[in-house]
Each structure stands twice: as structure tokens, then as C-alpha cells.
N, C-alpha and C. Protein backbone atom coordinates (compact mmCIF):
# COMPACT_ATOMS: atom_id res chain seq x y z
N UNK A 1 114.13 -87.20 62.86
CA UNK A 1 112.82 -86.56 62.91
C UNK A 1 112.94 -85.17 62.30
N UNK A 2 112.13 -84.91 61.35
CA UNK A 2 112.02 -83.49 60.66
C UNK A 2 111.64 -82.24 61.63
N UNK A 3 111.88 -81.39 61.16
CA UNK A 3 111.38 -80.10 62.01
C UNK A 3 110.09 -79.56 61.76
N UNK A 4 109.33 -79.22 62.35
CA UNK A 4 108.05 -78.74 61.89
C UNK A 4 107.39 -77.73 61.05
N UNK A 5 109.19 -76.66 60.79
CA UNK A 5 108.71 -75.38 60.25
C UNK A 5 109.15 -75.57 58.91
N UNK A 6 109.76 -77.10 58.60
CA UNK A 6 110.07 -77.15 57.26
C UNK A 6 109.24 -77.67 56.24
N UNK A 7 108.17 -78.23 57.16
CA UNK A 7 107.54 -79.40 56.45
C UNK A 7 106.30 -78.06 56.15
N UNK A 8 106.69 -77.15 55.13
CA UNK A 8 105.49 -76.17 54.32
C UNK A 8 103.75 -76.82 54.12
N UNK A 9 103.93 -78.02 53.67
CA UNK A 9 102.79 -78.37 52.90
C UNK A 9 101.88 -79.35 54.30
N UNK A 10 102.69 -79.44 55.42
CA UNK A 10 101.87 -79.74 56.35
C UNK A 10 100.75 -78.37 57.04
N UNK A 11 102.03 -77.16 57.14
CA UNK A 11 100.93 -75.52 57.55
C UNK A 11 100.15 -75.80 56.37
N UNK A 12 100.55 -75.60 54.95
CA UNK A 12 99.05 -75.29 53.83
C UNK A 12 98.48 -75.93 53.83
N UNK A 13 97.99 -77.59 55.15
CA UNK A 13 97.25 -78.21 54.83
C UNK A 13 96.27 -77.87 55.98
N UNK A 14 97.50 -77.24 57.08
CA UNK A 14 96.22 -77.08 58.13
C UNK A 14 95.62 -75.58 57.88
N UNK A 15 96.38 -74.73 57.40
CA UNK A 15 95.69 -73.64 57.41
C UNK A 15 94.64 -73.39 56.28
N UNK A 16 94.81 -74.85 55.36
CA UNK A 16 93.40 -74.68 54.03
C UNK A 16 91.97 -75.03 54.95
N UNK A 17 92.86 -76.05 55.82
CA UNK A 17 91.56 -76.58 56.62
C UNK A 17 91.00 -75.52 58.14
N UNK A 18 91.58 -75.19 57.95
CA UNK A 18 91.57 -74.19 59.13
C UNK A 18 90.42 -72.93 58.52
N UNK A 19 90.51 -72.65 56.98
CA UNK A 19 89.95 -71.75 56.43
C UNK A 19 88.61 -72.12 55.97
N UNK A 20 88.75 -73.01 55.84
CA UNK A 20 87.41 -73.92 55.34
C UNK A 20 86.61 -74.07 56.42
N UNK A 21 86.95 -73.74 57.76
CA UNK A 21 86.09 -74.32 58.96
C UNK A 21 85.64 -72.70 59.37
N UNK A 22 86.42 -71.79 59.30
CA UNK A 22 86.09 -70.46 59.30
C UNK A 22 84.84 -69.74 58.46
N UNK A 23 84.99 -70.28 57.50
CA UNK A 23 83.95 -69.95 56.48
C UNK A 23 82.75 -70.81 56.64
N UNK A 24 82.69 -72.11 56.89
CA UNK A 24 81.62 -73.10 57.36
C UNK A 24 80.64 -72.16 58.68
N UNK A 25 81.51 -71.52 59.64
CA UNK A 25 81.12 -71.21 60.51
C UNK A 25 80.71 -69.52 60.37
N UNK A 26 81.08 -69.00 59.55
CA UNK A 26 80.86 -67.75 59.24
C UNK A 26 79.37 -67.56 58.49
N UNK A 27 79.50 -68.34 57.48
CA UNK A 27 77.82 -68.67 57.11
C UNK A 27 76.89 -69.29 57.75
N UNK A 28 77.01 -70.21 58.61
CA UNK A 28 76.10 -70.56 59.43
C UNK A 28 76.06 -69.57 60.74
N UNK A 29 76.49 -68.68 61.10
CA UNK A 29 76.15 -67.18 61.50
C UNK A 29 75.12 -66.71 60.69
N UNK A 30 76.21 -66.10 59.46
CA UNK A 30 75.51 -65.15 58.68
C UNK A 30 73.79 -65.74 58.56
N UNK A 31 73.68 -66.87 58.09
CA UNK A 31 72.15 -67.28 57.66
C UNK A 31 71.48 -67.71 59.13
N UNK A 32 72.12 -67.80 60.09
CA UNK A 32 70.83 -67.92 61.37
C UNK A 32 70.46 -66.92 62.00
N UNK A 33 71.25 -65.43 61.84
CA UNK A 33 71.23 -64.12 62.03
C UNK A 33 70.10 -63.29 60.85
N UNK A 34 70.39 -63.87 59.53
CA UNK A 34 69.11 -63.39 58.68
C UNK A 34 67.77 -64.20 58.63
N UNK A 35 68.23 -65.34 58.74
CA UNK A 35 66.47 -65.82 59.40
C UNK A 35 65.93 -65.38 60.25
N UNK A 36 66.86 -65.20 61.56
CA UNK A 36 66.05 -64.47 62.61
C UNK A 36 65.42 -63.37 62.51
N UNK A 37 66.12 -61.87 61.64
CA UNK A 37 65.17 -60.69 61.70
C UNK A 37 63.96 -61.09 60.79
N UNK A 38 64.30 -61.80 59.34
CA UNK A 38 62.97 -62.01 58.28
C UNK A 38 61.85 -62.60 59.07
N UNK A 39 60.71 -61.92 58.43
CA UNK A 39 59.53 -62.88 59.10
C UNK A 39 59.53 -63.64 58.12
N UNK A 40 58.77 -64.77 58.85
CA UNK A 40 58.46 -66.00 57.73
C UNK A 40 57.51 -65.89 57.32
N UNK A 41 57.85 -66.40 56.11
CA UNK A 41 56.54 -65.91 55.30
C UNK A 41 56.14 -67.35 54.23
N UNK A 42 54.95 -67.60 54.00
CA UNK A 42 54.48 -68.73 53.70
C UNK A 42 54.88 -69.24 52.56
N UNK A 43 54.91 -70.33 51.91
CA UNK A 43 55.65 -70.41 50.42
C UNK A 43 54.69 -70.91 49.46
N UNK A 44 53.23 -71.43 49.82
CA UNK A 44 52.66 -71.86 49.74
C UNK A 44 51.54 -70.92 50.25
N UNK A 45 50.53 -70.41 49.65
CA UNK A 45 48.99 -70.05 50.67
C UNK A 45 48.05 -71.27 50.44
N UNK A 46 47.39 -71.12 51.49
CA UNK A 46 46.62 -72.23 51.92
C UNK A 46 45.31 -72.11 51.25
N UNK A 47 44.79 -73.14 50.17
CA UNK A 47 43.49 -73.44 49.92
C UNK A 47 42.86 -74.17 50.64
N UNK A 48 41.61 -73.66 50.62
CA UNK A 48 40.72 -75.02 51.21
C UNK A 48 40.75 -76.31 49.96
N UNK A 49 40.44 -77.35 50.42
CA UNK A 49 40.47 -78.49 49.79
C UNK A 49 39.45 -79.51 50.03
N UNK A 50 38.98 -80.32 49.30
CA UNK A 50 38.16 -81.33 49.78
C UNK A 50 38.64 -82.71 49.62
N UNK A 51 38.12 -83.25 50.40
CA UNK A 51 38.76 -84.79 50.23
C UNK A 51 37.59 -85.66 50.62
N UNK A 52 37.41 -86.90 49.44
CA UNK A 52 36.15 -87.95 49.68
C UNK A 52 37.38 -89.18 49.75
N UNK A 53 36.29 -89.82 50.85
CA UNK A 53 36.83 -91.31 51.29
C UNK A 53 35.69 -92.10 51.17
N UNK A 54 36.37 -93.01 50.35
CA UNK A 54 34.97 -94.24 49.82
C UNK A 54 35.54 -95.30 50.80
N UNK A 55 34.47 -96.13 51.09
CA UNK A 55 35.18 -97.45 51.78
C UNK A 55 34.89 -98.47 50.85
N UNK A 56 35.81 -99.38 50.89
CA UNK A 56 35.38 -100.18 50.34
C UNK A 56 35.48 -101.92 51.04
N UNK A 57 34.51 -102.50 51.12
CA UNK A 57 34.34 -103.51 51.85
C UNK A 57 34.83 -105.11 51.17
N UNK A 58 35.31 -105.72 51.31
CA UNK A 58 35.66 -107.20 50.64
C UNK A 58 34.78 -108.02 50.20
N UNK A 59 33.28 -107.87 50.15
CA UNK A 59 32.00 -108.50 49.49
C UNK A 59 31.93 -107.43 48.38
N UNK A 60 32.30 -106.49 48.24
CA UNK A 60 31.32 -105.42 47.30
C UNK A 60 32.66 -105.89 45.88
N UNK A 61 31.43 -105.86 44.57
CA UNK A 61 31.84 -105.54 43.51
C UNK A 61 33.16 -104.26 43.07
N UNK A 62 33.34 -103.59 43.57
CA UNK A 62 34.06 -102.86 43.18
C UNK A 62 35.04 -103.41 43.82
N UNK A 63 35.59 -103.67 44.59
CA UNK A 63 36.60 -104.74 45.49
C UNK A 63 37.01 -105.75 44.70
N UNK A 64 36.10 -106.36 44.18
CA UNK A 64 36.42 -107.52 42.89
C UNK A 64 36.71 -107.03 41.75
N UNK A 65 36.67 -106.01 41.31
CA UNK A 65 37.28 -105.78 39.94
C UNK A 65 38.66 -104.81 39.91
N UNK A 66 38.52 -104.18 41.22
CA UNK A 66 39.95 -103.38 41.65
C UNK A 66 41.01 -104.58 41.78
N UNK A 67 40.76 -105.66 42.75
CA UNK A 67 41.67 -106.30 42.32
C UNK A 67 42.38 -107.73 41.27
């Protein structure tokens, strides 16, 4: 059985991964800490809009040529 302090490329594998989880977690700080002070602000402003709804019934002509 090998020794643990020889096997180098087993530490650079945990400490790449070790660094990678540091930083995962460092930004998901950093950005739930700056959302919180920003107000939100809309990305989109709101128009009014209109919207028509035709019905259309299964006797009527237009029913027959739509499909």
C-alpha cells in the first residue's frame, strides 16, 4: 500500500477540486449579497395592450375554411 504523501497528483486533484468549490461558493455569496441591496428594477415597462377573442363555433363558415 502506497503512502499518501507521495501520491502528489492525488492532493492536486483534491485541492483543484477543493478550489473550484470555493469559488462556486464565493460567487453565489457575492451575487445573492448584490441582489439583495439593488432594487429591482423592471426589464420590461408595462404597456397596456388589447386583446380580441373571436369564437368560433363548428357550424359557422369560417370554421370550414380554417380547416
Amino acid at each position: 500500500m502506497s503512502d499518501w504523501t507521495s501520491l502528489w497528483y492525488v492532493w492536486l486533484i483534491l485541492l483543484t477540486v477543493f478550489l473550484l468549490l470555493l469559488c462556486g461558493v464565493s460567487a453565489s455569496c457575492i451575487k445573492f449579497c448584490c441582489r439583495k441591496k439593488r432594487l429591482p428594477a423592471e426589464t420590461f415597462p408595462r404597456h397596456p395592450c388589447d386583446l380580441t377573442v373571436i369564437g368560433i363555433d363548428s357550424d359557422s363558415t369560417a370554421h370550414s375554411t380554417v380547416t
